[in-house]
PDB file of N, CA and C in Angstrom:
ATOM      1  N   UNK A   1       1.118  15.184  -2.615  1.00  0.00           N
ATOM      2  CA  UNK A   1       1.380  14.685  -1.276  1.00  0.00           C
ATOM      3  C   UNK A   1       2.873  14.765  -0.990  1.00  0.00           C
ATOM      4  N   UNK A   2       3.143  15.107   0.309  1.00  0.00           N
ATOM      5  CA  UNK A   2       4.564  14.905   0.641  1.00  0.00           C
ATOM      6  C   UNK A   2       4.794  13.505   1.185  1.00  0.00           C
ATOM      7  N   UNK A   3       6.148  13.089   1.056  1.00  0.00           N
ATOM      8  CA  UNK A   3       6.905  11.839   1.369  1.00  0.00           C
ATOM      9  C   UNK A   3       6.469  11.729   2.444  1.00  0.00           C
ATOM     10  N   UNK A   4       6.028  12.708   3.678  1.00  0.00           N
ATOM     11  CA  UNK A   4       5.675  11.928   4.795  1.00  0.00           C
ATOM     12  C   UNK A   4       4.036  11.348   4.949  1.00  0.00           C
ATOM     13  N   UNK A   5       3.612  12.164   3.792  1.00  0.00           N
ATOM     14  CA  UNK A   5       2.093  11.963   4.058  1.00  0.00           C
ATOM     15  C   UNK A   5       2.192  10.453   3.278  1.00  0.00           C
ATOM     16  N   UNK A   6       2.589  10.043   2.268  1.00  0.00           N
ATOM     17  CA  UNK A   6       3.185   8.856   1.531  1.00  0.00           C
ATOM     18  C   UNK A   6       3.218   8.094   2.257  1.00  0.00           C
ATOM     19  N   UNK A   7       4.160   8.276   3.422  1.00  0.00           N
ATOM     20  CA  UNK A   7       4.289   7.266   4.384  1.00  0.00           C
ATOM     21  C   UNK A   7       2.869   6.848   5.250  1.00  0.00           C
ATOM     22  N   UNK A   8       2.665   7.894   5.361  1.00  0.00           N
ATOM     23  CA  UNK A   8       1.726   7.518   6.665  1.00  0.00           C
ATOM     24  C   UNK A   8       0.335   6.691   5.241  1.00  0.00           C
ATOM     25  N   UNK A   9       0.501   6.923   4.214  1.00  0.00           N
ATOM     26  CA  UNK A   9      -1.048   6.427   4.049  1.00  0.00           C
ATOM     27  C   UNK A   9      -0.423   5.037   3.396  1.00  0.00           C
ATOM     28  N   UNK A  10       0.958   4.492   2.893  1.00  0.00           N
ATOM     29  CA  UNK A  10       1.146   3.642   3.045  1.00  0.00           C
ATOM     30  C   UNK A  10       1.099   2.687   4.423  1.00  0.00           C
ATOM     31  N   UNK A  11       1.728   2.959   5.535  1.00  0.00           N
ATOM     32  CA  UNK A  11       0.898   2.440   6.927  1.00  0.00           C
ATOM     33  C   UNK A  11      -0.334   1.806   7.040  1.00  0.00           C
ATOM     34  N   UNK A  12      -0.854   3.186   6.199  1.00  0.00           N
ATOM     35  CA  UNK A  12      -2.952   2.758   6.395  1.00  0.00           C
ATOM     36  C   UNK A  12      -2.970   1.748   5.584  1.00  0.00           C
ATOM     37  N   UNK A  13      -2.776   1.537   4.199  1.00  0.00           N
ATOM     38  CA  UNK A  13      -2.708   0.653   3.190  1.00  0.00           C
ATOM     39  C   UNK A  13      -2.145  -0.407   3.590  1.00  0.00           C
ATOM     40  N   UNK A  14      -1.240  -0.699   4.159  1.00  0.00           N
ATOM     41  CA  UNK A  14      -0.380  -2.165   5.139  1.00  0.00           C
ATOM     42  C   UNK A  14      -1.682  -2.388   5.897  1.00  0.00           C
ATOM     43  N   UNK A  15      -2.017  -1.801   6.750  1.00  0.00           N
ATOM     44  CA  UNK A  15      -3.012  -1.903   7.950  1.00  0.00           C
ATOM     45  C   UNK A  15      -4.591  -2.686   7.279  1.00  0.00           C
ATOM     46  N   UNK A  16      -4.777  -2.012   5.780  1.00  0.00           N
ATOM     47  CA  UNK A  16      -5.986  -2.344   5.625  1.00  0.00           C
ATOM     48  C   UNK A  16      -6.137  -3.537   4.654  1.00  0.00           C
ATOM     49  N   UNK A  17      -4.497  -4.067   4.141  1.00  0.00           N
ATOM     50  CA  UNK A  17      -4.185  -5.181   3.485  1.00  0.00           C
ATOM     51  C   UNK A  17      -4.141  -6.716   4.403  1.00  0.00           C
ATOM     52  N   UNK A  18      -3.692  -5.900   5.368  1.00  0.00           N
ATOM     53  CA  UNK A  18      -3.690  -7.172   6.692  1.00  0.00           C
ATOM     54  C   UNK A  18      -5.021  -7.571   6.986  1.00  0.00           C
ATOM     55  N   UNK A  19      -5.919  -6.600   7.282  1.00  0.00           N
ATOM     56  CA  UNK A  19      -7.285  -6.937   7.535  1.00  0.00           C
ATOM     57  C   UNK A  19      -8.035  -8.128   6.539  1.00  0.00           C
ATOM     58  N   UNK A  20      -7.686  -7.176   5.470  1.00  0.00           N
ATOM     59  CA  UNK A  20      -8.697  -8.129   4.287  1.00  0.00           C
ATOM     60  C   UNK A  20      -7.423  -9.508   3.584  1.00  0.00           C
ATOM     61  N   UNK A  21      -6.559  -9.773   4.376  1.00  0.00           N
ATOM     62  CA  UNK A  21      -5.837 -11.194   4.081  1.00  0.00           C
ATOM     63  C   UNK A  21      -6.181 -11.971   5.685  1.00  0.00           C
ATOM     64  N   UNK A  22      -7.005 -11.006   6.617  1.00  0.00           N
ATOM     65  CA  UNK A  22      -7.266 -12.243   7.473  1.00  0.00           C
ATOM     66  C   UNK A  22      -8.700 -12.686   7.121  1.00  0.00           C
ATOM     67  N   UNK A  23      -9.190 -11.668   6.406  1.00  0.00           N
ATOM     68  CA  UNK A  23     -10.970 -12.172   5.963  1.00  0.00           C
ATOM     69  C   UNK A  23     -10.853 -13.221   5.284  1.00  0.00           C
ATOM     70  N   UNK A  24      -9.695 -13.335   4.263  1.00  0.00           N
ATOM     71  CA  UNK A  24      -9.157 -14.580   2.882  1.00  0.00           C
ATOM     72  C   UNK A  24      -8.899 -15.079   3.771  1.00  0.00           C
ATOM     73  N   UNK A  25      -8.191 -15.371   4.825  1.00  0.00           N
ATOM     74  CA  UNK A  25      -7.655 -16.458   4.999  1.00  0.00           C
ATOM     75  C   UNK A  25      -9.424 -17.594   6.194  1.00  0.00           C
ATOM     76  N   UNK A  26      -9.420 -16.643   6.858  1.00  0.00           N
ATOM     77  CA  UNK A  26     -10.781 -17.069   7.086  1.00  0.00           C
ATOM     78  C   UNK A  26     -11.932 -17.791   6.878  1.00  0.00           C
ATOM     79  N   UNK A  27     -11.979 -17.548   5.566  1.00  0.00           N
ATOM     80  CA  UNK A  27     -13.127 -17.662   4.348  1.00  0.00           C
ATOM     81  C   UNK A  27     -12.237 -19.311   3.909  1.00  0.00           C
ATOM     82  N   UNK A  28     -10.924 -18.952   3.528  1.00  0.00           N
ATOM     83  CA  UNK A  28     -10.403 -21.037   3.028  1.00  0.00           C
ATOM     84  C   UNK A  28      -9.907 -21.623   4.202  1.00  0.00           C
ATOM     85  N   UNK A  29     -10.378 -20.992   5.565  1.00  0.00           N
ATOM     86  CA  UNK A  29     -10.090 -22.344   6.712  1.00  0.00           C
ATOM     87  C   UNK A  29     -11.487 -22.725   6.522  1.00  0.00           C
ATOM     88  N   UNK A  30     -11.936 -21.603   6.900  1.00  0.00           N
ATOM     89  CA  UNK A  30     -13.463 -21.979   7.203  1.00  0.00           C
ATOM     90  C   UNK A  30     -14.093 -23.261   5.996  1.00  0.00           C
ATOM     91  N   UNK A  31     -14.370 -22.892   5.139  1.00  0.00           N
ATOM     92  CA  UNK A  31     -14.667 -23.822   3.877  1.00  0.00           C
ATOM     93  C   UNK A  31     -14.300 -23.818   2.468  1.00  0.00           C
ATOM     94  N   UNK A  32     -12.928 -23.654   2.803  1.00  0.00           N
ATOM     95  CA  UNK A  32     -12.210 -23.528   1.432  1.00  0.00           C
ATOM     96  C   UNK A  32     -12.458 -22.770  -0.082  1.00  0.00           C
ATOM     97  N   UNK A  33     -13.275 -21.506   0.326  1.00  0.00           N
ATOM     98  CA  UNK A  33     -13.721 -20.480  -0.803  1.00  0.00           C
ATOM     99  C   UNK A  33     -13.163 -19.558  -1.004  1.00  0.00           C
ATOM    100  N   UNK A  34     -12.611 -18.840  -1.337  1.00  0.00           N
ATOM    101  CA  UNK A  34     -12.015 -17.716  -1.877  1.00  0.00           C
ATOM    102  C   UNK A  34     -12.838 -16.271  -2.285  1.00  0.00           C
ATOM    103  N   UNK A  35     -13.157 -15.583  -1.405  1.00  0.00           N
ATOM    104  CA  UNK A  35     -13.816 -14.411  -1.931  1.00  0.00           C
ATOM    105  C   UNK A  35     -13.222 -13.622  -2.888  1.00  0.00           C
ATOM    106  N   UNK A  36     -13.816 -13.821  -4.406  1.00  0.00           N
ATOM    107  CA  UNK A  36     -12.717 -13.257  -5.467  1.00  0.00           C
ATOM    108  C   UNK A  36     -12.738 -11.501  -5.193  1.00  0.00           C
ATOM    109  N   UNK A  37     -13.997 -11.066  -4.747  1.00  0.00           N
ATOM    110  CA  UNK A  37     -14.397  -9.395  -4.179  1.00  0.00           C
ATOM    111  C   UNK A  37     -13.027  -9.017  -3.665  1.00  0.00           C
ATOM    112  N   UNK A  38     -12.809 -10.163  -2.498  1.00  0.00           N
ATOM    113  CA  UNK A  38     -11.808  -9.628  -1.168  1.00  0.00           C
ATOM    114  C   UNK A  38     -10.142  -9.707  -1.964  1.00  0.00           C
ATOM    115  N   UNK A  39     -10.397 -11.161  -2.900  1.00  0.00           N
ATOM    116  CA  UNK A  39      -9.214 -11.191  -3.214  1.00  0.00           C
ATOM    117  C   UNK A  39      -8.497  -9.694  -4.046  1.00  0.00           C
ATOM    118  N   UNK A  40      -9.805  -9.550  -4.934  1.00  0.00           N
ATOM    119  CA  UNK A  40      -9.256  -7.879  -6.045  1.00  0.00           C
ATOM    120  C   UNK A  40      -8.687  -6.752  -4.618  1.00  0.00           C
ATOM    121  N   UNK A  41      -9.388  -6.694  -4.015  1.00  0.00           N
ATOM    122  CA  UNK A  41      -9.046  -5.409  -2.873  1.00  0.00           C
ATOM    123  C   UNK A  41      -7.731  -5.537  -2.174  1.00  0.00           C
ATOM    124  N   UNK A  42      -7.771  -6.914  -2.258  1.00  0.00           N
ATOM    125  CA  UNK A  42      -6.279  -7.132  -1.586  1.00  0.00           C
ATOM    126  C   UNK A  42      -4.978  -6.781  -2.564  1.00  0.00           C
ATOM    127  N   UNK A  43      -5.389  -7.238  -3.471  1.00  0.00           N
ATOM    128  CA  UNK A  43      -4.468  -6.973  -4.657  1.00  0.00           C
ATOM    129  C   UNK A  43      -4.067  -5.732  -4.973  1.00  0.00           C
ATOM    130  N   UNK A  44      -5.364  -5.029  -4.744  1.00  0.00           N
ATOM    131  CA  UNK A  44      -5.270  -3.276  -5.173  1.00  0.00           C
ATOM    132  C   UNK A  44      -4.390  -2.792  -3.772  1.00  0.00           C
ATOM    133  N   UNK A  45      -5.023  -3.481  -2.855  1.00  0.00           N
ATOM    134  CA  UNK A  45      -4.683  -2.327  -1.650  1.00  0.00           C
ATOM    135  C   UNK A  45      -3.284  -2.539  -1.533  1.00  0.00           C
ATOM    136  N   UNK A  46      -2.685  -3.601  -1.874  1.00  0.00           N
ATOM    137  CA  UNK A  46      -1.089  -3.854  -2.164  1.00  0.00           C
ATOM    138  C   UNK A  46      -0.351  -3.312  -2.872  1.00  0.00           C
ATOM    139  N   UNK A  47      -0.538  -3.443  -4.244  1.00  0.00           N
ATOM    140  CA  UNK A  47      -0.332  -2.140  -5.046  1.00  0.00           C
ATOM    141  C   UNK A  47      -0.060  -0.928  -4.477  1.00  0.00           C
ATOM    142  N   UNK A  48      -1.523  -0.077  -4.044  1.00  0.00           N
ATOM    143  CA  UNK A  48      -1.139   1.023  -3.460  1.00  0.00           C
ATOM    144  C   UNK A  48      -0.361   1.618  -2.883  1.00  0.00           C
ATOM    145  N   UNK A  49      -0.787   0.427  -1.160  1.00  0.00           N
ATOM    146  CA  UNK A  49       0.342   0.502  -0.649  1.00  0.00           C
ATOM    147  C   UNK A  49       1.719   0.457  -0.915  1.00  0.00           C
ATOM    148  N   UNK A  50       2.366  -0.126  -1.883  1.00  0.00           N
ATOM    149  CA  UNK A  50       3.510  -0.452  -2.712  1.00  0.00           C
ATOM    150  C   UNK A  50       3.854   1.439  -3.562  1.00  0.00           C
ATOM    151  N   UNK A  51       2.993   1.805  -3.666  1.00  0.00           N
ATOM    152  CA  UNK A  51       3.174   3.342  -4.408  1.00  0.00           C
ATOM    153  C   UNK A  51       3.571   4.084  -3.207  1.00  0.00           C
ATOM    154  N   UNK A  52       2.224   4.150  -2.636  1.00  0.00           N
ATOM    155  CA  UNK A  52       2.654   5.491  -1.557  1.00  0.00           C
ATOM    156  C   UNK A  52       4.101   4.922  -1.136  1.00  0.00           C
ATOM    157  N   UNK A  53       4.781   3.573  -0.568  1.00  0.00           N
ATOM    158  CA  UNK A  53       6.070   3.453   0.187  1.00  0.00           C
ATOM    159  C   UNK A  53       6.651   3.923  -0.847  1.00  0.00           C
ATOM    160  N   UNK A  54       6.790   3.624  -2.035  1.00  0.00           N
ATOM    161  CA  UNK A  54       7.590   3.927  -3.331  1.00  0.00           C
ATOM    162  C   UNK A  54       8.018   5.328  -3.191  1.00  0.00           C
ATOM    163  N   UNK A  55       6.812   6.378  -3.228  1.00  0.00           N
ATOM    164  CA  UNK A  55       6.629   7.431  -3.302  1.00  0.00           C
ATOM    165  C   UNK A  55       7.444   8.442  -1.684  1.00  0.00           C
ATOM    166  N   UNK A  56       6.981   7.737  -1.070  1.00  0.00           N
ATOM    167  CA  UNK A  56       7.460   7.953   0.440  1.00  0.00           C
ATOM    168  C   UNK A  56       8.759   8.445   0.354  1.00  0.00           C
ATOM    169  N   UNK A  57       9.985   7.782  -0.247  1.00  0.00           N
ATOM    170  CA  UNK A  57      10.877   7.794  -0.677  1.00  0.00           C
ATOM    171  C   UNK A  57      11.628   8.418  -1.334  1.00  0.00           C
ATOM    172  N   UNK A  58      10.840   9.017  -2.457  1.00  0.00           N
ATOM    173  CA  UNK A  58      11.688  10.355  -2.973  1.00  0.00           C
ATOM    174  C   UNK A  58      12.033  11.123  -2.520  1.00  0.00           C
ATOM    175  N   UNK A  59      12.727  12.549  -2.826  1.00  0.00           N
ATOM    176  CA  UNK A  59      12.897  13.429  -2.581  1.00  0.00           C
ATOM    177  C   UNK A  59      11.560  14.551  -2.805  1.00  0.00           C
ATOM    178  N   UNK A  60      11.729  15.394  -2.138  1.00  0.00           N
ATOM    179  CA  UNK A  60      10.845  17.090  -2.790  1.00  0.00           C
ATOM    180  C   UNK A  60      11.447  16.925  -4.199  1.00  0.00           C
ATOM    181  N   UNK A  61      10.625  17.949  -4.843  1.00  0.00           N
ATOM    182  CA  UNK A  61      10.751  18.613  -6.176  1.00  0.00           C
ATOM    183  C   UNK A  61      11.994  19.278  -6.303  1.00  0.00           C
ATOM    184  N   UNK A  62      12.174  20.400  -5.245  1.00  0.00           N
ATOM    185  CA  UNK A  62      13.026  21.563  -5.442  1.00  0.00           C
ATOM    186  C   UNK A  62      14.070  20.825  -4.711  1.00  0.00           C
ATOM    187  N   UNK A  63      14.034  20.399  -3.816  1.00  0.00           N
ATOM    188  CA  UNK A  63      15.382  19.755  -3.552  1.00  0.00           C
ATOM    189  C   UNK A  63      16.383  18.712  -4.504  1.00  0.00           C
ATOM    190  N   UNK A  64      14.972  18.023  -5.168  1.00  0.00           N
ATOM    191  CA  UNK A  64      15.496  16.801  -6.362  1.00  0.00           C
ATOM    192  C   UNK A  64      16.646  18.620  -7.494  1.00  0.00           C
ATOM    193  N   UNK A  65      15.948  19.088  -7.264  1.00  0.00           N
ATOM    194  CA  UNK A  65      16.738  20.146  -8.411  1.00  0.00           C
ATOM    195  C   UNK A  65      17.697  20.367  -8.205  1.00  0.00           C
ATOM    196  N   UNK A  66      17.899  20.985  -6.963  1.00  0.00           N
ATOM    197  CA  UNK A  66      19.135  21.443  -6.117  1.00  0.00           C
ATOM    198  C   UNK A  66      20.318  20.601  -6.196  1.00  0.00           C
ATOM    199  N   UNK A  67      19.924  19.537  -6.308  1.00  0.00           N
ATOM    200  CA  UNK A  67      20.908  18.389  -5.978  1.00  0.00           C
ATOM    201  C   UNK A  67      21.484  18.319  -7.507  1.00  0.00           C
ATOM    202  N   UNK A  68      20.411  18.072  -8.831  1.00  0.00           N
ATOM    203  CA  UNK A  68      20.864  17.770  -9.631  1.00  0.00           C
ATOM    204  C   UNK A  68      21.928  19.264 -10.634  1.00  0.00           C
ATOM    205  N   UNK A  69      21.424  20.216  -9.748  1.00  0.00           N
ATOM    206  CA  UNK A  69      21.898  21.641 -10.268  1.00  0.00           C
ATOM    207  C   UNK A  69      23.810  21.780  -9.986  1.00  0.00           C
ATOM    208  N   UNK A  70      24.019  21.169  -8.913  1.00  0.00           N
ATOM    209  CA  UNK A  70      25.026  20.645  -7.986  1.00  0.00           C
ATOM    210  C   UNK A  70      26.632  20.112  -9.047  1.00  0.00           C
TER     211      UNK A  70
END
């Protein structure tokens, strides 16, 4: 993947972390339970998201070279 595609699926990953922290939060107004399902997904989808931005960030390959050739 390129840094921009990185970006954009970190976006999606923000987008789909928000969703499933309003289902959690939902679930302990409503009657104080914790969906442990929702909680793992949230966890993961954070993570992820946390890579692709990570990733987002680098440089290309051949440019990382160029630079270090320099």
């Amino acid at each position: 993947m390129t840094p921009e595609q990185h970006a954009v699926r970190a976006e999606e990953l923000v987008a789909e972390a928000e969703q499933l922290y309003g289902d959690l939060r939902l679930d302990v107004e409503a009657d104080g339970n914790v969906d442990q399902m929702i909680w793992g997904f949230l966890d993961t989808t954070v993570r992820l998201g946390q890579l692709h931005a990570t990733l987002a960030l680098r440089h290309p390959i051949a440019e990382h070279q160029e630079t270090r050739q320099q």
